[in-house]
C-alpha atoms as a PDB file:
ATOM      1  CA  UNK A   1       0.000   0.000   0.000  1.00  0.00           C
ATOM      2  CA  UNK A   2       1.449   3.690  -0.945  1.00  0.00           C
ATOM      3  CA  UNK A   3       2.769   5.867   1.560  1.00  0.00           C
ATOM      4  CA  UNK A   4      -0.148   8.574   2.730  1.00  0.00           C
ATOM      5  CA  UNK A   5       1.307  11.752   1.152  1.00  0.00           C
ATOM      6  CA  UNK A   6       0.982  15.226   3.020  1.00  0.00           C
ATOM      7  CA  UNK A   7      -0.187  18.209   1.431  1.00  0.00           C
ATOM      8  CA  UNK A   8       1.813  20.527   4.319  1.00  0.00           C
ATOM      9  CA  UNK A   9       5.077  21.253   3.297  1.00  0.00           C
ATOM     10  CA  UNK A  10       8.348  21.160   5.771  1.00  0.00           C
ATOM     11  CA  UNK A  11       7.455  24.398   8.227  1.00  0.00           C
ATOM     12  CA  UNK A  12       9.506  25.457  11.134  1.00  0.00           C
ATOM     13  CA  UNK A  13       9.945  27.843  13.432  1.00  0.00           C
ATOM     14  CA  UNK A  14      13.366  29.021  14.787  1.00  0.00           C
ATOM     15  CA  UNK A  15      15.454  32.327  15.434  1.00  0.00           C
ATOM     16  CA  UNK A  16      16.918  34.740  12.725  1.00  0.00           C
ATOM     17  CA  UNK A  17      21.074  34.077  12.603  1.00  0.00           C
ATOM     18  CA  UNK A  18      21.486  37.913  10.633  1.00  0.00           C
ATOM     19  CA  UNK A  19      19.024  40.798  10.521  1.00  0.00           C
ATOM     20  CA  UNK A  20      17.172  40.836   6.685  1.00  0.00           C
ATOM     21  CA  UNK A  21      13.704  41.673   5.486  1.00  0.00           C
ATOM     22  CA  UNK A  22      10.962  39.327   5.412  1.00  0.00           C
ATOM     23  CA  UNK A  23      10.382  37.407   1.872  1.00  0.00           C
ATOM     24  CA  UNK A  24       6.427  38.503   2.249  1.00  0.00           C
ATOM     25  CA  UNK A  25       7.182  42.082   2.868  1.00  0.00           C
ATOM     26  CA  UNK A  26      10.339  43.783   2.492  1.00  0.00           C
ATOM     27  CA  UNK A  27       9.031  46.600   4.843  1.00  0.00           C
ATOM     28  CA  UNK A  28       9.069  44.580   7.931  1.00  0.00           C
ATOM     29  CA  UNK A  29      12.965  44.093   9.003  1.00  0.00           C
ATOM     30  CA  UNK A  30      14.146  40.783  11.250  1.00  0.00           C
ATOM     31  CA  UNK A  31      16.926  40.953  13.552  1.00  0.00           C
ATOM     32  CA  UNK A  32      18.995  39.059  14.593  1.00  0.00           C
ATOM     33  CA  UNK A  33      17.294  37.157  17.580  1.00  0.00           C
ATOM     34  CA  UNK A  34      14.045  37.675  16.507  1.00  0.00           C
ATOM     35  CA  UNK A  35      11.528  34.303  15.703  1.00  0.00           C
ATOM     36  CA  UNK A  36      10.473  33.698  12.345  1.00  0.00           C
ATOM     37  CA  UNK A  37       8.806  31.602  10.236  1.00  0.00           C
ATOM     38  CA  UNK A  38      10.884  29.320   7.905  1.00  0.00           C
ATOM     39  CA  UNK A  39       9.204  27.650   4.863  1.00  0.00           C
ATOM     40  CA  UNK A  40      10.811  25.022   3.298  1.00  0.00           C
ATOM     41  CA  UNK A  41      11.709  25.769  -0.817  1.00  0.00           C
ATOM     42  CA  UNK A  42      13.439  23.288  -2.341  1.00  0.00           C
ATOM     43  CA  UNK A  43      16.935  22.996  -1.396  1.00  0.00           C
ATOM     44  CA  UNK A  44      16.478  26.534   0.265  1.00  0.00           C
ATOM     45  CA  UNK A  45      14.503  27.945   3.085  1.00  0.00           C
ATOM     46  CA  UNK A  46      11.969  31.481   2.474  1.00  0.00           C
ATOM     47  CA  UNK A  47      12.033  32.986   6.290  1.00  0.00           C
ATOM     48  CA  UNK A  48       8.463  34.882   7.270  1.00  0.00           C
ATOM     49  CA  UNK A  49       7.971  37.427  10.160  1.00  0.00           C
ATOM     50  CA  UNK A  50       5.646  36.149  12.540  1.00  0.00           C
ATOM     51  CA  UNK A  51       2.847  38.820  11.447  1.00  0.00           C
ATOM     52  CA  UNK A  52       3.322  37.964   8.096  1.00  0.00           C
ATOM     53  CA  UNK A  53       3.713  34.445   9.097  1.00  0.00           C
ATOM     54  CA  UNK A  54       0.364  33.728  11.096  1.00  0.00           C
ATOM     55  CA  UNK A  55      -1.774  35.611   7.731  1.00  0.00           C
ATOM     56  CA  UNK A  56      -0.151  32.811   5.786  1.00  0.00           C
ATOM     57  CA  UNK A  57      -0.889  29.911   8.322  1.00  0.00           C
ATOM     58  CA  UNK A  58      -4.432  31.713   8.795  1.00  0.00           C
ATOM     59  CA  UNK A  59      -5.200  31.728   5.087  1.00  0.00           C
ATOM     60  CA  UNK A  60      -4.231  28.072   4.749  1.00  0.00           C
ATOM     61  CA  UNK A  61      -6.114  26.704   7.714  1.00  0.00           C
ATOM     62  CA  UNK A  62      -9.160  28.242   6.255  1.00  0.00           C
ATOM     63  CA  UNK A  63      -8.776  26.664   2.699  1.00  0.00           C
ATOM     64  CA  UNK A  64      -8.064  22.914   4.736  1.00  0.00           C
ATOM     65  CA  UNK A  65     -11.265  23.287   6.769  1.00  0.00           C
ATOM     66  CA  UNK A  66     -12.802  24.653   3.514  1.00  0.00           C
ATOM     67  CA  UNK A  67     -11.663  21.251   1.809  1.00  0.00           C
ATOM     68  CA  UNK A  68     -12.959  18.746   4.626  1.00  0.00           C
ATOM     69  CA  UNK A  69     -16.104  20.760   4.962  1.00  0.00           C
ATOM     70  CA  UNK A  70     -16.695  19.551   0.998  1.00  0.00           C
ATOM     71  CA  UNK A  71     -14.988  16.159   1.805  1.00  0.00           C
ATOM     72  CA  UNK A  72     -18.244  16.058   4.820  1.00  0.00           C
ATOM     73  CA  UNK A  73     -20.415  16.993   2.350  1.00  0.00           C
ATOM     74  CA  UNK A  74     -21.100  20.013   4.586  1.00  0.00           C
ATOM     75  CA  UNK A  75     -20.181  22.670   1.772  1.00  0.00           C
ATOM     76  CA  UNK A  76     -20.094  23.200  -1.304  1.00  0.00           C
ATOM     77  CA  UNK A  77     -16.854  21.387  -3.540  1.00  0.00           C
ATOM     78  CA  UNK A  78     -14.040  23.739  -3.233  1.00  0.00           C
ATOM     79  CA  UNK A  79     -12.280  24.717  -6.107  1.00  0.00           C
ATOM     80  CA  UNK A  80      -9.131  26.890  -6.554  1.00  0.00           C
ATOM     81  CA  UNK A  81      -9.335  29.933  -4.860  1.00  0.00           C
ATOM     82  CA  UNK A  82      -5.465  30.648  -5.275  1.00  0.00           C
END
């Protein structure tokens, strides 16, 4: 039987070596020291503030309860918001 595949990609958590802007806005600045949000990318890592960070986690927790509400047949069938 196949392996069950997840649809999360590696996330993690952890503390900013060198101060430089976060990937989802270049207008908030991380220091060194401060917690961010790292997103695996291939070989390479994109690193989040943690305000920018939660709107991303936010936005994808409500298109996974979107997608077992249609799974339920409690909702309509989600499509591709983007």
């Amino acid at each position: 039987m196949p392996r069950i595949r997840s649809l999360v990609t590696t996330v993690r958590i952890d503390v900013a070596q060198r101060a430089h802007d976060c990937q989802a806005n270049g207008n908030h600045r991380l220091s060194k020291g401060d917690r961010r949000l790292g997103v695996k990318k291939d070989r390479s890592w994109d690193n989040y503030c943690l305000d920018c960070g939660r709107r991303i986690l936010e936005g994808d927790a409500a298109k996974i309860a979107s997608l077992l509400r249609a799974i339920n047949g409690d909702g309509l069938v989600a499509g591709d918001e983007g």
